[in-house]
Protein backbone atom coordinates (compact mmCIF):
# COMPACT_ATOMS: atom_id res chain seq x y z
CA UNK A 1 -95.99 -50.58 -55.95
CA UNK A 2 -96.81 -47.21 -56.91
CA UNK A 3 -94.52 -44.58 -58.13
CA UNK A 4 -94.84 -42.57 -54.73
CA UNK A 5 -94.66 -45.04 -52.50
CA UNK A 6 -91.01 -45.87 -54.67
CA UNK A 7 -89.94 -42.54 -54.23
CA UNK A 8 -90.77 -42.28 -50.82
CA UNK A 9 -89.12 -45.43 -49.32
CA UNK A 10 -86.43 -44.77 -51.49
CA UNK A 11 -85.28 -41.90 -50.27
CA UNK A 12 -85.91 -42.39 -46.82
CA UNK A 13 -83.42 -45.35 -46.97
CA UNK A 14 -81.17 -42.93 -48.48
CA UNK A 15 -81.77 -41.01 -45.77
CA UNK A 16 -80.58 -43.34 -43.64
CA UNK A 17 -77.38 -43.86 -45.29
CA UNK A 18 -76.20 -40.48 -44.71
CA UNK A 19 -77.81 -39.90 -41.24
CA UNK A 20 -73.86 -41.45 -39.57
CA UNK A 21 -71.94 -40.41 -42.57
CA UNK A 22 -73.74 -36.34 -43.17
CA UNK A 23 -71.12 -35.24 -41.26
CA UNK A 24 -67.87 -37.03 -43.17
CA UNK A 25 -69.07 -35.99 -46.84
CA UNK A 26 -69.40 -33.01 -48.67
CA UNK A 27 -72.91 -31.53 -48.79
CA UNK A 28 -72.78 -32.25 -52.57
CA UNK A 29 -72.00 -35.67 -52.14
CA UNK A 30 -75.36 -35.89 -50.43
CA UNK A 31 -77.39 -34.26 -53.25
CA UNK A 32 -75.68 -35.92 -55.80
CA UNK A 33 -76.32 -39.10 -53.90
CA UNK A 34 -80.71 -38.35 -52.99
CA UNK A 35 -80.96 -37.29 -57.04
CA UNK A 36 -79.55 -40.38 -58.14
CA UNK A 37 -81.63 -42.46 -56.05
CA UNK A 38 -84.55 -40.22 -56.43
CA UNK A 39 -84.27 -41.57 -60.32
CA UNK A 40 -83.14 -44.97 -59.40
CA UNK A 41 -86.21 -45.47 -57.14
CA UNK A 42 -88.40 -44.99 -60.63
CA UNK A 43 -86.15 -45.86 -63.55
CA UNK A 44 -86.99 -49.45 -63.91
CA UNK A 45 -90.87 -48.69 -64.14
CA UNK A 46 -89.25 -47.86 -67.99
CA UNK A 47 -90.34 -50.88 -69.25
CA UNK A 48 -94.29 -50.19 -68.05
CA UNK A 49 -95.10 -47.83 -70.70
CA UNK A 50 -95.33 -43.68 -70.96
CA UNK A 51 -97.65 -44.13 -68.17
CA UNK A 52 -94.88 -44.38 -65.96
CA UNK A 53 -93.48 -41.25 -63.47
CA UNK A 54 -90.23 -41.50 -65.42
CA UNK A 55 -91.87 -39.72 -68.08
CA UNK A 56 -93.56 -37.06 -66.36
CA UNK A 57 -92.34 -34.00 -64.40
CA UNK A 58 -95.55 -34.66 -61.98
CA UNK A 59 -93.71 -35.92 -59.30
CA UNK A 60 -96.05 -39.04 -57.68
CA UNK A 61 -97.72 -38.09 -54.35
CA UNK A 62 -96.08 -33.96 -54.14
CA UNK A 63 -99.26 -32.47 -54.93
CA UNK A 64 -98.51 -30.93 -58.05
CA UNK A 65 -95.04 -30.13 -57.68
CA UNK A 66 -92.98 -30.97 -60.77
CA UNK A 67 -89.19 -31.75 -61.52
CA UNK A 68 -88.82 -30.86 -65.23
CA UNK A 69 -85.27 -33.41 -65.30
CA UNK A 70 -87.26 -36.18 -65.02
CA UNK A 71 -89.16 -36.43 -68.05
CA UNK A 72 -85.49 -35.66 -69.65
CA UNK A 73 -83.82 -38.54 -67.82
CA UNK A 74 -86.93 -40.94 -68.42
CA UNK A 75 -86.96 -40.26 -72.32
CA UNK A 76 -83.01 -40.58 -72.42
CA UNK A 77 -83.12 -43.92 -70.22
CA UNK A 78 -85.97 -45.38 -72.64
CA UNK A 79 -83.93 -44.65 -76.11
CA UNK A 80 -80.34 -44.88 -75.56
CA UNK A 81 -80.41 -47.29 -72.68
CA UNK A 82 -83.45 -49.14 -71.99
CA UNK A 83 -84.03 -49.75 -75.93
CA UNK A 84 -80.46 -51.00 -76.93
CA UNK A 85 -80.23 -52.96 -74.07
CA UNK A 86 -83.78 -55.31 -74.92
CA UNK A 87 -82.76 -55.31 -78.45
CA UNK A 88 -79.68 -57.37 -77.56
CA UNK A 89 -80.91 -59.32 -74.61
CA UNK A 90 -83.58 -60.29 -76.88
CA UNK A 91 -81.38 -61.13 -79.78
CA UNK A 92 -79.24 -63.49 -77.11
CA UNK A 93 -82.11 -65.14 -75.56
CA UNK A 94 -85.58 -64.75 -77.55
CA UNK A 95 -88.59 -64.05 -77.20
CA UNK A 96 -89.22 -65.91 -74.19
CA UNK A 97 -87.91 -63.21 -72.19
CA UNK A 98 -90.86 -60.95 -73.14
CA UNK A 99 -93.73 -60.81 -70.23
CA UNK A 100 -96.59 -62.69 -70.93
CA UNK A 101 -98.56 -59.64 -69.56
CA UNK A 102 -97.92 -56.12 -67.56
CA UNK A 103 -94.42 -55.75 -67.04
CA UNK A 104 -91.21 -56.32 -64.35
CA UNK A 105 -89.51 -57.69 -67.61
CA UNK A 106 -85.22 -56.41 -68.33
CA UNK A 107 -85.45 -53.21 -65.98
CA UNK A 108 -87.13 -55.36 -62.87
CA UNK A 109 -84.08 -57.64 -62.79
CA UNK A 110 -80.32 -57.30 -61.21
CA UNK A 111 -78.71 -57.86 -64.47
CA UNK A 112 -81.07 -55.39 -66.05
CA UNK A 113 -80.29 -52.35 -63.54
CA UNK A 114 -76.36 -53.09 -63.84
CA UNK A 115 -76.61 -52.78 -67.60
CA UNK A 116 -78.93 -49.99 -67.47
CA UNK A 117 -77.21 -47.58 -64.71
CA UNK A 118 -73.55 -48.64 -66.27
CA UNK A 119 -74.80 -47.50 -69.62
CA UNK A 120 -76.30 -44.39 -68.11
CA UNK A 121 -72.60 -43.29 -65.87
CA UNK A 122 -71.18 -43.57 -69.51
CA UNK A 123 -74.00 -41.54 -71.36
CA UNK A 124 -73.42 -39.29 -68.49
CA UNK A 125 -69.50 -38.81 -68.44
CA UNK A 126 -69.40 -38.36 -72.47
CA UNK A 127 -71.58 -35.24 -71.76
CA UNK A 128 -69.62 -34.14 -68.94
CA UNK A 129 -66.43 -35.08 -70.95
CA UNK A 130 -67.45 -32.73 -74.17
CA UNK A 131 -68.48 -30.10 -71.72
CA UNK A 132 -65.21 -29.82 -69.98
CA UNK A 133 -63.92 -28.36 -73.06
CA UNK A 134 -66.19 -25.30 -72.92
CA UNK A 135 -63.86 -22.54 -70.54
CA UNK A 136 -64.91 -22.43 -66.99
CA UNK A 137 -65.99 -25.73 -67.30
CA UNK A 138 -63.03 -28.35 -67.11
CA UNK A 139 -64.03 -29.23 -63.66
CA UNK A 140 -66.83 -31.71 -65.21
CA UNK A 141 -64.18 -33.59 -66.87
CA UNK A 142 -63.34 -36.90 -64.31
CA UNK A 143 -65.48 -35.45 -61.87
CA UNK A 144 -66.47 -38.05 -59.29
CA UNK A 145 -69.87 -36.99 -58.92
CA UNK A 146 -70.42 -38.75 -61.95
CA UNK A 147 -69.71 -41.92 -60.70
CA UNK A 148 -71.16 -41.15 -57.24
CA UNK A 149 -74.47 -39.95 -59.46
CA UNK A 150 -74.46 -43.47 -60.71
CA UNK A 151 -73.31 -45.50 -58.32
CA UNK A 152 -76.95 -43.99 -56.29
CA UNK A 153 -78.93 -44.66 -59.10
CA UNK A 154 -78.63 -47.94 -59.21
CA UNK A 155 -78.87 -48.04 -55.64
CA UNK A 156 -82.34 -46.56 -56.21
CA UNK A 157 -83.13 -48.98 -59.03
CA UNK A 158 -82.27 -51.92 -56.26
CA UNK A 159 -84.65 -50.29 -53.66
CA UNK A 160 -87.22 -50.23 -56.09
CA UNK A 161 -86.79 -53.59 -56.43
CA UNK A 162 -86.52 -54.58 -52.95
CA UNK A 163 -89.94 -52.40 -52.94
CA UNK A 164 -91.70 -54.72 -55.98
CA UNK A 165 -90.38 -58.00 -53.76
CA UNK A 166 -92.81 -57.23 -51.18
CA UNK A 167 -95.76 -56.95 -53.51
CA UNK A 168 -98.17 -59.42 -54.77
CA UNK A 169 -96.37 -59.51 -57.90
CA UNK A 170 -92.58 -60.42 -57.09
CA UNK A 171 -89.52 -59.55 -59.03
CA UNK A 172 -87.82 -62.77 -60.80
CA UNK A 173 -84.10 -62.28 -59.56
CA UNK A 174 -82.50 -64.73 -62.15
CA UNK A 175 -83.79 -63.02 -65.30
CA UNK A 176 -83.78 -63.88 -68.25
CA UNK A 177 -82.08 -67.35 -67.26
CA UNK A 178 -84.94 -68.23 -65.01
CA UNK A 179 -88.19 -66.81 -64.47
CA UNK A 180 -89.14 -67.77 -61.28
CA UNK A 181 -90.60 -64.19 -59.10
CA UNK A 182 -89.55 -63.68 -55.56
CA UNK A 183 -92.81 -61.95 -53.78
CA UNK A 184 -94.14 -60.58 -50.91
CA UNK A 185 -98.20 -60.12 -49.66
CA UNK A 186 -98.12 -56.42 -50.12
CA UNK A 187 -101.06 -55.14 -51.98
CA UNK A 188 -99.03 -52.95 -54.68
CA UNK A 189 -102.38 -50.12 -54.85
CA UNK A 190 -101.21 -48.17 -51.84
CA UNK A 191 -104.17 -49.14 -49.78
CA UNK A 192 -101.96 -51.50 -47.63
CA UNK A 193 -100.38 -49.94 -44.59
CA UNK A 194 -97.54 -51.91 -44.25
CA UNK A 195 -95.18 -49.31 -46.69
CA UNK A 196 -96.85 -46.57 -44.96
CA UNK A 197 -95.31 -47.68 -41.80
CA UNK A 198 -92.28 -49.05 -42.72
CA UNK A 199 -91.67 -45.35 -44.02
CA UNK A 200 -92.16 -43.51 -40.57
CA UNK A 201 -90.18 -46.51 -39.40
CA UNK A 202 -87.16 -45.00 -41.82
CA UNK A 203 -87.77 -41.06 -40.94
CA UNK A 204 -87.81 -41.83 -37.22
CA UNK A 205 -84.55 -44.29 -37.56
CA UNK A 206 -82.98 -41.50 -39.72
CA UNK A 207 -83.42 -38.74 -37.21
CA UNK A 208 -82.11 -40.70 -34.22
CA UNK A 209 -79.23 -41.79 -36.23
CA UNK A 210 -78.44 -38.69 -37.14
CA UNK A 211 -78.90 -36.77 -34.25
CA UNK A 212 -76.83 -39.43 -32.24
CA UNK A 213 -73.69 -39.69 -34.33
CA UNK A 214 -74.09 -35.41 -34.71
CA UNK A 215 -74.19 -34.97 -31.16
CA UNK A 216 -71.54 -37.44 -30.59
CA UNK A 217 -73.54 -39.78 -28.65
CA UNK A 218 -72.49 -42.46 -30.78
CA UNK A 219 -68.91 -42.49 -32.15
CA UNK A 220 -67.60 -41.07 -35.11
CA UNK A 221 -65.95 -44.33 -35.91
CA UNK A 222 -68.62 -46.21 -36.25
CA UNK A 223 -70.21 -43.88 -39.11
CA UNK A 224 -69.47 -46.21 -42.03
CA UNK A 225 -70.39 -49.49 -40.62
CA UNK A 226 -73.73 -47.64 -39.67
CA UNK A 227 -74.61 -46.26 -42.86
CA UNK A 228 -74.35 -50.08 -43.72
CA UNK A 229 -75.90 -52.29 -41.43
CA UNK A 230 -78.99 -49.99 -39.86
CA UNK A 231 -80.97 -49.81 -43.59
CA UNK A 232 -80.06 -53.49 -44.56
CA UNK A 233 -81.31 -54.46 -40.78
CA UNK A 234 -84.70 -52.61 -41.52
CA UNK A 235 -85.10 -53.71 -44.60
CA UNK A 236 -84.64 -57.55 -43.61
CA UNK A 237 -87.32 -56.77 -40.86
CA UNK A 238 -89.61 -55.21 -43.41
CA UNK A 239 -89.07 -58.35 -46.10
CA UNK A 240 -90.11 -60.66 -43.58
CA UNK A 241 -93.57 -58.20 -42.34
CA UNK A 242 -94.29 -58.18 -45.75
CA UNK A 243 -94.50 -62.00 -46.10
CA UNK A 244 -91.49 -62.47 -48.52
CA UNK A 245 -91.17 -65.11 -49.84
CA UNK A 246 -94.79 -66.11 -50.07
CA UNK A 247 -95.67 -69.30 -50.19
CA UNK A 248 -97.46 -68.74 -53.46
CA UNK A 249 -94.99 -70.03 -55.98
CA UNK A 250 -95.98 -68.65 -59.86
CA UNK A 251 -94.03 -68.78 -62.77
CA UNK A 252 -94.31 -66.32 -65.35
């Protein structure tokens, strides 16, 4: 899919996610939380090339608007994640686990997000770590926004590819032990509707959610089990609209 349609689904389902809970968490929590997946939802697009939005502070689909952290994070992800990573998986396992063409190769797979978010929390709480030595600045030593930071990007980096499953070209789940892509019928160009609609389908759920749990229509207690079980119940409905699996099997 393209890099705005990413984005926007992302965030939407983030949106979601803190419609019951906005109320429970700390208003930083929730930026923290829409940044990381924000990044998430275009971090594994690494692998395509400096084409991708990770590089670029254009952000896909604003009109012009630019986020100048984004290059930063892309560049960062690509040498002292993304690289080190393929170096050894490729030492492990060969060549094989190269794509034969285009991309969806380490970064498009479960194990490859893990690795890659894990190593990017640690990247992330050495810097923190030094700064907290600087005065006025010991706060960023421990802090748990780190961890929350990660813990949503690779949330986002799972959206995206829940996002890619529903496309023509399917993610392969099992990489690199088997190579065998999980797809949908979604034409990945943006010209199909289907993401369009799904992402309405998100901003309308997100509003009702929250305004119900704000106003106290629904109860406070269950906020958590909410934040849960309304995005992974509208994105099984939108797996199955967008034809996943197909019956088209194709290994590659």
């Amino acid at each position: 899919m393209k890099g705005s349609t990413h984005i926007l689904l992302s965030l939407l389902t983030g949106l979601v996610i803190l419609a019951p809970v906005a109320g429970l968490i700390h208003w930083s929590w929730s930026i923290v939380i829409l940044l990381g997946i924000f990044f998430g939802s275009i971090a594994p697009d690494v692998d395509k090339g400096r084409g991708s939005a990770i590089f670029h502070s254009a952000i896909p689909g604003a009109k012009g608007r630019k986020f100048f952290l984004t290059p930063v994070i892309g560049y960062f992800l690509y040498l002292f994640c993304y690289k080190p990573l393929s170096i050894i998986f490729v030492g492990i396992f060969g060549q094989k686990i190269l794509p034969k063409q285009g991309h969806r190769e380490l970064p498009h797979s479960p194990i490859g997000i893990v690795c890659m978010s894990a190593l990017l929390t640690l990247w992330l709480w050495l810097f923190c770590y030094a700064l907290s030595f600087i005065p006025h600045l010991e706060f960023l030593r421990d802090n748990i926004l780190i961890w929350i930071f990660g813990a949503a990007f690779l949330l986002g980096c799972f959206l995206h590819l829940l996002e890619d499953t529903c496309d023509n070209s399917g993610i392969h789940y099992l990489y690199p032990f088997r190579f065998r892509r999980v797809r949908g019928t979604v034409v990945g160009d943006g010209s199909d509707l289907r993401p369009k609609m799904f992402a309405v389908a998100l901003a309308v759920v997100a509003v009702v959610v929250f305004l119900g749990f704000f106003t106290g229509k629904i109860p406070a207690g269950y906020a958590k089990w909410a934040a849960f079980l309304v995005p992974a119940a509208l994105w099984i409905v939108f797996l199955k609209i967008s034809g996943v699996p197909a019956k088209k099997v194709v290994w590659e």
